[in-house]
C-alpha atoms as a PDB file:
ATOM      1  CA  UNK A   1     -30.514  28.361 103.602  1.00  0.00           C
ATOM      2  CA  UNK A   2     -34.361  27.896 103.556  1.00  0.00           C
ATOM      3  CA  UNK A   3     -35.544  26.582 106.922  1.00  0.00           C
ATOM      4  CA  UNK A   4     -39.310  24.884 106.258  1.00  0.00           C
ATOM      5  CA  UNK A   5     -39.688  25.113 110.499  1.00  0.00           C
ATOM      6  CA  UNK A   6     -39.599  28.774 110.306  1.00  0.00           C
ATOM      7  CA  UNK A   7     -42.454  28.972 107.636  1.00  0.00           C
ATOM      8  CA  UNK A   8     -44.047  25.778 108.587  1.00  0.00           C
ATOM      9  CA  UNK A   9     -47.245  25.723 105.686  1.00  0.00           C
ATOM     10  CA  UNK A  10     -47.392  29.549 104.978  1.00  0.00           C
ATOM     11  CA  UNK A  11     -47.484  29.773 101.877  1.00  0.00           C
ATOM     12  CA  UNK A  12     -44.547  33.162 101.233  1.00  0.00           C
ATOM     13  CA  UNK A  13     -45.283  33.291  97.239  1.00  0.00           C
ATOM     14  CA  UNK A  14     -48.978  33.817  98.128  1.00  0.00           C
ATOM     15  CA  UNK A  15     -48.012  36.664 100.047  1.00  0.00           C
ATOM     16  CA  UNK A  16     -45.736  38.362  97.904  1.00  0.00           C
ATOM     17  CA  UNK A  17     -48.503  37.808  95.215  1.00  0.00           C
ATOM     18  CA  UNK A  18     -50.940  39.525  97.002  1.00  0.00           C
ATOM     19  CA  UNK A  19     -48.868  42.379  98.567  1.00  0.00           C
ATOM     20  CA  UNK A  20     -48.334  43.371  94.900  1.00  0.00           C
ATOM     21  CA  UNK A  21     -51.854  42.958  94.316  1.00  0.00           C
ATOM     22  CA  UNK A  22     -53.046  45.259  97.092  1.00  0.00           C
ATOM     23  CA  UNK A  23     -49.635  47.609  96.653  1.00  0.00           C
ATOM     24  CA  UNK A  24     -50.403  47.942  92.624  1.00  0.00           C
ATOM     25  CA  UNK A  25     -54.598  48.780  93.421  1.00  0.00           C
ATOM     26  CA  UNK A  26     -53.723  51.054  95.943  1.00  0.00           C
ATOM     27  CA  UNK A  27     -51.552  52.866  93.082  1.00  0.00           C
ATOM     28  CA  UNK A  28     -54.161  52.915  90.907  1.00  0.00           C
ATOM     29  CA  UNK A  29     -56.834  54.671  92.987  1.00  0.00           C
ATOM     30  CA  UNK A  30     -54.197  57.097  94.420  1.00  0.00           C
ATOM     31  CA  UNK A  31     -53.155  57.893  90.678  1.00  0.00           C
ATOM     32  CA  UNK A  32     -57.014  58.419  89.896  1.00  0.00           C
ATOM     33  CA  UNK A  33     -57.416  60.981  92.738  1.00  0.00           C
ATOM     34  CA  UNK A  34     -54.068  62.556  91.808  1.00  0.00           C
ATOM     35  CA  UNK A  35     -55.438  63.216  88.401  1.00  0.00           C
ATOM     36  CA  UNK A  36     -58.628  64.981  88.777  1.00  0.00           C
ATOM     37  CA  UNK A  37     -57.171  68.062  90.331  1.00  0.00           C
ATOM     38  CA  UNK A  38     -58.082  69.998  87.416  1.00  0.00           C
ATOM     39  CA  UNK A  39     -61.114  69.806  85.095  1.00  0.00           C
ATOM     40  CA  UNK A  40     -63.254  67.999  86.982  1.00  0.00           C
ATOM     41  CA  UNK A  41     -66.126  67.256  87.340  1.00  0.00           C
ATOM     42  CA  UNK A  42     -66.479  67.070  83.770  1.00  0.00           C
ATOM     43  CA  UNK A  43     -69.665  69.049  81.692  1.00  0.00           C
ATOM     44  CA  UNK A  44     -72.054  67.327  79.481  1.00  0.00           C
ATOM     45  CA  UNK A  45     -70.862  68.291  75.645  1.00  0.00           C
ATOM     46  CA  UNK A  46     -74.281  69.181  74.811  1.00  0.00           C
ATOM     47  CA  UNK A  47     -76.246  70.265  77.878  1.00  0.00           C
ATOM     48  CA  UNK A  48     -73.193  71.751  79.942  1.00  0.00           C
ATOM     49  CA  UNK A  49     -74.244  70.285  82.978  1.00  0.00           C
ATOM     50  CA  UNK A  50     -71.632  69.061  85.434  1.00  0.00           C
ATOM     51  CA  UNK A  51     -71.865  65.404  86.302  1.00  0.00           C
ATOM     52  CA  UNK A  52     -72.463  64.166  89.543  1.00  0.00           C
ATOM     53  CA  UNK A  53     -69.830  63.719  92.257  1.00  0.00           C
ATOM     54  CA  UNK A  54     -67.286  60.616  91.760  1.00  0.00           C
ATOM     55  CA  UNK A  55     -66.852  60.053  95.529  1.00  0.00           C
ATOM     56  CA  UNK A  56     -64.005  59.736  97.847  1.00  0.00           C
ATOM     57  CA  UNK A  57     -62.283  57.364  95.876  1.00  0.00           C
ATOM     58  CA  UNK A  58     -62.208  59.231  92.799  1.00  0.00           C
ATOM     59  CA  UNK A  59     -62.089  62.375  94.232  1.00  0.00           C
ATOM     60  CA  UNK A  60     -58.502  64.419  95.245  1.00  0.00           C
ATOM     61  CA  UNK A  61     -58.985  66.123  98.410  1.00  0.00           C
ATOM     62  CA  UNK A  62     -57.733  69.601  98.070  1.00  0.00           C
ATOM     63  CA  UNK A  63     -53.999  70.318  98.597  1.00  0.00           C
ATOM     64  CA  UNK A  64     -52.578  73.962  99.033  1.00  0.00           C
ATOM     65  CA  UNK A  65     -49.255  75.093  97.089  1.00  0.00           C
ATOM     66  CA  UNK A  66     -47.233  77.705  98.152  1.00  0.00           C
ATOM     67  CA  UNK A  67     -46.260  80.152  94.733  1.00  0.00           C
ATOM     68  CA  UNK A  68     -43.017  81.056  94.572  1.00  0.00           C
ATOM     69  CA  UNK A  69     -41.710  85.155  94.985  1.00  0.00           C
ATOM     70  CA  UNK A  70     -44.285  85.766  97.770  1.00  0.00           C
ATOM     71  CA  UNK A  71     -47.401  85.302  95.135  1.00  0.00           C
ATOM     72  CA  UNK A  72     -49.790  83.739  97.899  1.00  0.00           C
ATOM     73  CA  UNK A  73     -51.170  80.218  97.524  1.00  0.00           C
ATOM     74  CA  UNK A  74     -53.264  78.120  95.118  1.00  0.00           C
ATOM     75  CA  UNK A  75     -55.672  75.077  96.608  1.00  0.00           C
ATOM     76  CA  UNK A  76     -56.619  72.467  94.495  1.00  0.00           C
ATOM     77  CA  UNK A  77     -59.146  70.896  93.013  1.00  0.00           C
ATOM     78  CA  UNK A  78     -61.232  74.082  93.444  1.00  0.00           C
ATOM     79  CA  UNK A  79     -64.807  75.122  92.606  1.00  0.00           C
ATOM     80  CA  UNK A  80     -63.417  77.737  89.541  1.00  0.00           C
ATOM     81  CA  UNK A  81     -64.322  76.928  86.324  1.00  0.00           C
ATOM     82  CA  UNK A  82     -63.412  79.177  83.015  1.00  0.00           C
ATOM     83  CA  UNK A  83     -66.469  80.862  81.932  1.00  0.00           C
ATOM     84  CA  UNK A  84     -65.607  82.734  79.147  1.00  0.00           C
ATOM     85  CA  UNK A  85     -68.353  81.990  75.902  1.00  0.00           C
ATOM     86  CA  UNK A  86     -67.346  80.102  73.404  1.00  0.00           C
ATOM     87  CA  UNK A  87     -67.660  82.169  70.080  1.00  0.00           C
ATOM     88  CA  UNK A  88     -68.635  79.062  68.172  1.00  0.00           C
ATOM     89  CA  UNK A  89     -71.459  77.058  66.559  1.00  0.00           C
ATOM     90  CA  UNK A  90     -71.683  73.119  66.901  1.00  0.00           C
ATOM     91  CA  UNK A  91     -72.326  71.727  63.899  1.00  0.00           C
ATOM     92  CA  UNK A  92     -74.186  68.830  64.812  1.00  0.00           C
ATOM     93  CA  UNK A  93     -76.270  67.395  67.736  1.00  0.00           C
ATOM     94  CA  UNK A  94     -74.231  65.063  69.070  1.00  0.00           C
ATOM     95  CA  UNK A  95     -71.324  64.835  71.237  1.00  0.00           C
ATOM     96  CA  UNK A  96     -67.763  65.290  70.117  1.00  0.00           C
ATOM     97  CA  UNK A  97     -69.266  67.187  66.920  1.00  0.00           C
ATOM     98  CA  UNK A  98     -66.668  70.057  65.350  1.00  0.00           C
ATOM     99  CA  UNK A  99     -67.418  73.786  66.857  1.00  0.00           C
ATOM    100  CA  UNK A 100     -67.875  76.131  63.723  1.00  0.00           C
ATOM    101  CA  UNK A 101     -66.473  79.911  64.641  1.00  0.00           C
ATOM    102  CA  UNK A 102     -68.883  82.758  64.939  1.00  0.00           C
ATOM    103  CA  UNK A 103     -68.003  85.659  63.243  1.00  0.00           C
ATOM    104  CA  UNK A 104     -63.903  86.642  62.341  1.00  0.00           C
ATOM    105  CA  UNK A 105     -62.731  83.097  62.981  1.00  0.00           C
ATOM    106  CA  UNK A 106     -59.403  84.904  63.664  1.00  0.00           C
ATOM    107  CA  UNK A 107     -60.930  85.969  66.997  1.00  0.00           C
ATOM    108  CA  UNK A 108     -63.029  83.343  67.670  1.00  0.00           C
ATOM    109  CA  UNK A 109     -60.378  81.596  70.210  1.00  0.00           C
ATOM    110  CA  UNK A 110     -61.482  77.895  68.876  1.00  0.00           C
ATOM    111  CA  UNK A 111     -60.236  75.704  67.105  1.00  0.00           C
ATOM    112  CA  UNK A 112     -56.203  75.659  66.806  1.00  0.00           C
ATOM    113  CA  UNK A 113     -56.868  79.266  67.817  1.00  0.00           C
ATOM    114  CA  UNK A 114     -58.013  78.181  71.688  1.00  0.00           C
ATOM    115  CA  UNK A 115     -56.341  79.602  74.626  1.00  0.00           C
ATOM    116  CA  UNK A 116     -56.630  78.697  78.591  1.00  0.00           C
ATOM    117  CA  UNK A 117     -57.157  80.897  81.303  1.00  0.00           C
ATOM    118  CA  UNK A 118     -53.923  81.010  82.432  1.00  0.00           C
ATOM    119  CA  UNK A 119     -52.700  84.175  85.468  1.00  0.00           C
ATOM    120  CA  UNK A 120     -52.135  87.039  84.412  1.00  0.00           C
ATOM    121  CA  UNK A 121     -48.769  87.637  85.890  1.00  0.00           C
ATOM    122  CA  UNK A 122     -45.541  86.952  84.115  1.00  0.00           C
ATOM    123  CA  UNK A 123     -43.393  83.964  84.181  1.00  0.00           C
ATOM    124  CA  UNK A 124     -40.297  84.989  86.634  1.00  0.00           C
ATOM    125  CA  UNK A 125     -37.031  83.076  87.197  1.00  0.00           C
ATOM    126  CA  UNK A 126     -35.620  81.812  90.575  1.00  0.00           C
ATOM    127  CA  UNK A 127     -34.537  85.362  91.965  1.00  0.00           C
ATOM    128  CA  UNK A 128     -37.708  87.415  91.130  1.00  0.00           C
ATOM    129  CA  UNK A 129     -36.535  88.616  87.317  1.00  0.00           C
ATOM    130  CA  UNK A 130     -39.460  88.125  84.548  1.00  0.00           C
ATOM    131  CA  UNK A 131     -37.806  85.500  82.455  1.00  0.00           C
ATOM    132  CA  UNK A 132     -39.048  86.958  78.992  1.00  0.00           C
ATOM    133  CA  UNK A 133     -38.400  90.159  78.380  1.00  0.00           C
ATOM    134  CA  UNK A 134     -37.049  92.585  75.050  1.00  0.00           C
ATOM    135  CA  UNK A 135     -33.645  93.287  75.083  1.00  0.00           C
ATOM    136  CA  UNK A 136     -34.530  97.114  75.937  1.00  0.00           C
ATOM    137  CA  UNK A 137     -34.850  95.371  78.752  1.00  0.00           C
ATOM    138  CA  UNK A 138     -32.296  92.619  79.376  1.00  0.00           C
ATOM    139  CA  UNK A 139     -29.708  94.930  78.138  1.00  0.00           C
ATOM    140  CA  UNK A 140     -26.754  92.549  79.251  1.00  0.00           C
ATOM    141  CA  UNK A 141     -28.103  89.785  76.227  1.00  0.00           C
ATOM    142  CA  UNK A 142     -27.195  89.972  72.832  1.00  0.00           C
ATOM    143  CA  UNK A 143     -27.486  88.314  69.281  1.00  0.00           C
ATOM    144  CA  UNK A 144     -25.199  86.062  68.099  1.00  0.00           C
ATOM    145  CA  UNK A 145     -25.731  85.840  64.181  1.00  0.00           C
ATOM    146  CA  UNK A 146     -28.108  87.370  62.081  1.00  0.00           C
ATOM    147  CA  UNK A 147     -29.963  90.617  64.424  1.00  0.00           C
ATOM    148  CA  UNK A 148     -33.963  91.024  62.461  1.00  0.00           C
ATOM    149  CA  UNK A 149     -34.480  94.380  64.142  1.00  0.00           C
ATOM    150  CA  UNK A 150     -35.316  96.670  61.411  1.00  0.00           C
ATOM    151  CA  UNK A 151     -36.536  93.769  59.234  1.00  0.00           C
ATOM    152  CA  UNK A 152     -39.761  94.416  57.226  1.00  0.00           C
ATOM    153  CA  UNK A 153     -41.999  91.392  58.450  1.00  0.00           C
ATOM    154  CA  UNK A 154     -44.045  89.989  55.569  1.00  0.00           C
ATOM    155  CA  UNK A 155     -47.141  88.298  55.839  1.00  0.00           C
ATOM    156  CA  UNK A 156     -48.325  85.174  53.666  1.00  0.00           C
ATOM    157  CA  UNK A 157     -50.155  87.308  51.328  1.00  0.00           C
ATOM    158  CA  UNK A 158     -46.543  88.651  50.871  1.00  0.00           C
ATOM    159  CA  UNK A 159     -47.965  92.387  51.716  1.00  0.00           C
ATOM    160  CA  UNK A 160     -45.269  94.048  54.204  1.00  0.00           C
ATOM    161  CA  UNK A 161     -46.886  94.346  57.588  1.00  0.00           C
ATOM    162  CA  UNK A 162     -44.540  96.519  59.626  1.00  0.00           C
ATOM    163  CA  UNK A 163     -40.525  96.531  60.836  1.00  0.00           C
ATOM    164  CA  UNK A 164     -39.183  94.334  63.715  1.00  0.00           C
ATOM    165  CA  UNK A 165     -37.618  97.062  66.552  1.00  0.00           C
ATOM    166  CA  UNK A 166     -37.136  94.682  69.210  1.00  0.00           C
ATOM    167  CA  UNK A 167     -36.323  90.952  70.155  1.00  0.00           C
ATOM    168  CA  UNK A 168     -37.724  88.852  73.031  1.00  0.00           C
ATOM    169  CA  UNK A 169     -35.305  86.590  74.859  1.00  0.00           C
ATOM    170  CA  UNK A 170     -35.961  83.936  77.067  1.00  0.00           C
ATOM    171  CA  UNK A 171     -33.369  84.459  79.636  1.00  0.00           C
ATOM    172  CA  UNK A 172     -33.172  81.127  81.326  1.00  0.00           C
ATOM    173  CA  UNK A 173     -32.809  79.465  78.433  1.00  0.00           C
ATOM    174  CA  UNK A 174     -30.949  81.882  76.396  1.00  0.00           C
ATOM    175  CA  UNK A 175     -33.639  81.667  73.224  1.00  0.00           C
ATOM    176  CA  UNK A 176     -35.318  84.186  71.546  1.00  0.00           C
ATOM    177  CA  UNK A 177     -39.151  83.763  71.897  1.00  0.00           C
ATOM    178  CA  UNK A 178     -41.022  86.672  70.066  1.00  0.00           C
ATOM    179  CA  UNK A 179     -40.264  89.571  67.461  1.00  0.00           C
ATOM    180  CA  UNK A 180     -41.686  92.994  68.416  1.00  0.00           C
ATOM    181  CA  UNK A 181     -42.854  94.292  65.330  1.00  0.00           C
ATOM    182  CA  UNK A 182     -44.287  98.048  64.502  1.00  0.00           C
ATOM    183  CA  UNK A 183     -47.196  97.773  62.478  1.00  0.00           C
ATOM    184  CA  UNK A 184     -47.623  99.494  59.155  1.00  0.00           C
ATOM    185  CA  UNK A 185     -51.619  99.948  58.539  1.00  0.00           C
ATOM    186  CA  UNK A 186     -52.584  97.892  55.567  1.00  0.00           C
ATOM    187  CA  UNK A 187     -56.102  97.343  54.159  1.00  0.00           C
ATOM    188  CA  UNK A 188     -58.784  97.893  56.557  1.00  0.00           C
ATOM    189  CA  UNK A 189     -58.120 100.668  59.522  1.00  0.00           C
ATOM    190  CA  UNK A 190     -56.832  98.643  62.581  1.00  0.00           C
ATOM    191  CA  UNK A 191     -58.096  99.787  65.876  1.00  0.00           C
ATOM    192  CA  UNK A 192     -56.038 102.954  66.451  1.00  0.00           C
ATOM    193  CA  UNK A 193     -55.295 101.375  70.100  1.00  0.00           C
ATOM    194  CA  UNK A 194     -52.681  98.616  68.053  1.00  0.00           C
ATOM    195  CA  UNK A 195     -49.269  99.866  67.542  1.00  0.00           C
ATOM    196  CA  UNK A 196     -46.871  97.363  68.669  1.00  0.00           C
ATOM    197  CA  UNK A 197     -47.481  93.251  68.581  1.00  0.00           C
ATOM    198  CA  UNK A 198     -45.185  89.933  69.070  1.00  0.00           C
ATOM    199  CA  UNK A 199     -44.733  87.283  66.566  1.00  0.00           C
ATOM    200  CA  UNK A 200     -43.885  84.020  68.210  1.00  0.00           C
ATOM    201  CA  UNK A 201     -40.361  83.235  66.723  1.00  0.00           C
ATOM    202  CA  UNK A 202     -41.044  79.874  65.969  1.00  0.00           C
ATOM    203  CA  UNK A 203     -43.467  81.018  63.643  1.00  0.00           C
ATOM    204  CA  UNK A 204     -41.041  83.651  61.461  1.00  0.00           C
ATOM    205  CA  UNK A 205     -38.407  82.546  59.109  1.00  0.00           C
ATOM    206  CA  UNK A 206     -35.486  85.417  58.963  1.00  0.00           C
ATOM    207  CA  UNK A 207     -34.238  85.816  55.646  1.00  0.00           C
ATOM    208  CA  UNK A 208     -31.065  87.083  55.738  1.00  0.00           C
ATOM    209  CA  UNK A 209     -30.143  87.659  52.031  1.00  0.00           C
ATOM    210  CA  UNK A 210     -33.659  89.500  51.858  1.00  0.00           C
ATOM    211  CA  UNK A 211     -33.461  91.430  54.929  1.00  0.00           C
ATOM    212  CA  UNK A 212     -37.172  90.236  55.682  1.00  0.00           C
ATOM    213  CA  UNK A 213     -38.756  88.349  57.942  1.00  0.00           C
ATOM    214  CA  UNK A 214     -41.731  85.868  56.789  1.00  0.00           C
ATOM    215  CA  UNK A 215     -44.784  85.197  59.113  1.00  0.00           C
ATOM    216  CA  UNK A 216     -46.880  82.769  57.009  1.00  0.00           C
ATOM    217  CA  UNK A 217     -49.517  82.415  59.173  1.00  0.00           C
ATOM    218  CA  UNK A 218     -51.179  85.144  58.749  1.00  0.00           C
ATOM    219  CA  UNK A 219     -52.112  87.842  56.059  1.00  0.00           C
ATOM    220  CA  UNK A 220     -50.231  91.102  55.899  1.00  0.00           C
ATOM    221  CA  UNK A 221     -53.562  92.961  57.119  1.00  0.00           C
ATOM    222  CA  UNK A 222     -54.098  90.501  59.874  1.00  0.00           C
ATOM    223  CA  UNK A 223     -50.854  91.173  61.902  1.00  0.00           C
ATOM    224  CA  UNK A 224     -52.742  94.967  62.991  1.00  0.00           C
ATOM    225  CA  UNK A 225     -55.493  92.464  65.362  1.00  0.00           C
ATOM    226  CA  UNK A 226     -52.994  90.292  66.913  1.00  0.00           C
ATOM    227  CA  UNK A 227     -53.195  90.558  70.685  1.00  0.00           C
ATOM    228  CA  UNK A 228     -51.530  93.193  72.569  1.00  0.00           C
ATOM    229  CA  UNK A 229     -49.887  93.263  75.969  1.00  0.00           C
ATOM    230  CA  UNK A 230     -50.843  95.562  79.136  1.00  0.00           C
ATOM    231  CA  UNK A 231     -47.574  96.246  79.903  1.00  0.00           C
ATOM    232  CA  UNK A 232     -45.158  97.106  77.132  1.00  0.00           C
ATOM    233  CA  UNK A 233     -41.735  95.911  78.830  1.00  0.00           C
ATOM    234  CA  UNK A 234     -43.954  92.361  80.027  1.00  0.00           C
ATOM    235  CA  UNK A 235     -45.833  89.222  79.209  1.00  0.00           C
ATOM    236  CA  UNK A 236     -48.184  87.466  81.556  1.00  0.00           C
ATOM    237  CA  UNK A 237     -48.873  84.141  80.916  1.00  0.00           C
ATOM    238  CA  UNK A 238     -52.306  84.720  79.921  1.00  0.00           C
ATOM    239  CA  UNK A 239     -50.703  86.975  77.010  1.00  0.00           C
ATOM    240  CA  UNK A 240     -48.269  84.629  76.250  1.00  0.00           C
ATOM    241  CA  UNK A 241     -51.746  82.066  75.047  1.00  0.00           C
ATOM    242  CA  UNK A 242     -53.448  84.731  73.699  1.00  0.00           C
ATOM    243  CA  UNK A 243     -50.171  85.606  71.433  1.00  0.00           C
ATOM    244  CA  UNK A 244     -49.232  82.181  69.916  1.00  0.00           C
ATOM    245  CA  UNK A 245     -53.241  81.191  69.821  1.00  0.00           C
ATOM    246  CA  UNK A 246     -53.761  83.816  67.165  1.00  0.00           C
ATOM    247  CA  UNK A 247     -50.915  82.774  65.134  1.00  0.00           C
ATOM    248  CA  UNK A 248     -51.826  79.207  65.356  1.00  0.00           C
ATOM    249  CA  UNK A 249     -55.111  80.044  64.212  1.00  0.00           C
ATOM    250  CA  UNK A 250     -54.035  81.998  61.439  1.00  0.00           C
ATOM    251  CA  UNK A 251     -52.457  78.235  60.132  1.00  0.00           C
ATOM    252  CA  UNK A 252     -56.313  77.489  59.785  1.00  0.00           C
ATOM    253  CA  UNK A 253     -58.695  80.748  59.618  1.00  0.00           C
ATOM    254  CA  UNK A 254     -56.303  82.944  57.980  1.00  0.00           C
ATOM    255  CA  UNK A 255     -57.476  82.212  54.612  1.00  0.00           C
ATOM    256  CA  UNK A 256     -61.159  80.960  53.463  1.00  0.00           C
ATOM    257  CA  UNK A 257     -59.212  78.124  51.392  1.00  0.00           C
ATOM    258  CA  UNK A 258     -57.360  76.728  54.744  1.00  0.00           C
ATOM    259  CA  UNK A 259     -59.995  75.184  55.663  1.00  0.00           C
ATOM    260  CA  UNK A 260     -61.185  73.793  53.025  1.00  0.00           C
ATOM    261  CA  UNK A 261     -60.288  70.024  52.053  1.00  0.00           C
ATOM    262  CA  UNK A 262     -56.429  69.656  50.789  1.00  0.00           C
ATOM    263  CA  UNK A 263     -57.740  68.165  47.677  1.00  0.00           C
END
């Protein structure tokens, strides 16, 4: 039962009021300091200059996380920022205008083609394994349906740009992520250091009364410059962007006519 002697005048909706007041503001600036971990401070679109310190209250002091499998630690925020050039032209003076690619737009990395930065160490699963890997490799996986390997892979030109020999599983969550495929040279000479290159799977369509497996991304010819991996057997995360950024670009630079106006 209420007892008015105990609170006398004090006014306890007032309080509650304000406790969720100062409890909800509090949430906000700790969310705002939580957030700009990465990418800050931000650059000036046109000048690239980095804007001026936010202060302590938007500013996230630096924490320190522990990587898993003994791979040392990672502070952040930190003062590393990507510098890698942009291969791109902006096509107008003002901020927020489209960046035009220099040169092969294939390899330009803009565009649906961009990548990040990412380590250059492979994604591994809770006991040490590398979670992606061909089945060379994770010999105790297998295919259940329809297997590509030794599938010509054909490009969206509809030219044949090499066979499938292996498959990429994911083998925490039992999927298959890329097709190894063996190039065939077509057109131009491809640098003579390409021989092998993955196809993201959810960019090939498997045709199973055709034996053939349809990349429509990319040209037939274009398959020879996709990006290659340092270690045959592995895929570093960094390789993993570079990989699926090419193919995504392909959606857009592939052709002269993708990027023109639909209509």
């Amino acid at each position: 039962m209420y007892n008015p002697s105990f609170f006398g005048n004090f006014d306890v909706t007032s309080l509650l009021l304000s406790s969720f007041v100062l409890f909800f503001f509090g949430l906000i600036l700790y969310l705002r300091r939580e957030d700009r971990r990465e990418g800050y401070p931000l650059e000036d679109d046109l000048t690239g200059q980095l804007e001026a310190p936010a202060g302590v209250f938007f500013s996230a002091s630096p924490k320190t996380f522990i990587l898993p499998h003994g791979q040392g630690t990672l502070s952040k925020p930190n003062s590393h920022r990507e510098s890698q050039d942009v291969a791109a032209l902006r096509t107008a003076r003002a901020a927020g205008s489209p960046l035009e690619p220099k040169g092969d737009p294939m390899l330009a990395g803009v565009g649906p083609g961009a990548f990040a930065q990412r380590a250059h160490k492979p994604d591994l699963m809770f006991h040490g394994h590398t979670k992606i890997a061909p089945l060379r490799v994770a010999g105790d996986y297998s295919i259940d349906g329809v297997d590509p390997r030794g599938m010509k892979v054909i490009g969206a030109d509809g030219v044949a740009a090499g066979v499938v020999t292996d498959i990429w599983v994911d083998r925490a969550e039992y999927l298959v992520r890329y097709l190894e495929v063996a190039v065939t040279p077509t057109g131009p000479a491809p640098p003579t250091s390409i021989k092998t290159v993955l196809v993201p799977m959810t960019m090939a369509v498997v045709k199973k009364t055709k034996k053939t497996v349809v990349v429509d991304a990319v040209l037939g010819s274009q398959f020879a410059y996709a990006p290659t991996l340092e270690n045959p057997d592995q895929i570093t995360f960094y390789e993993e962007e570079r990989v699926t950024a090419y193919y995504g670009g392909g959606y857009l630079y592939a052709t002269p006519a993708r990027s023109e106006p639909l209509i």
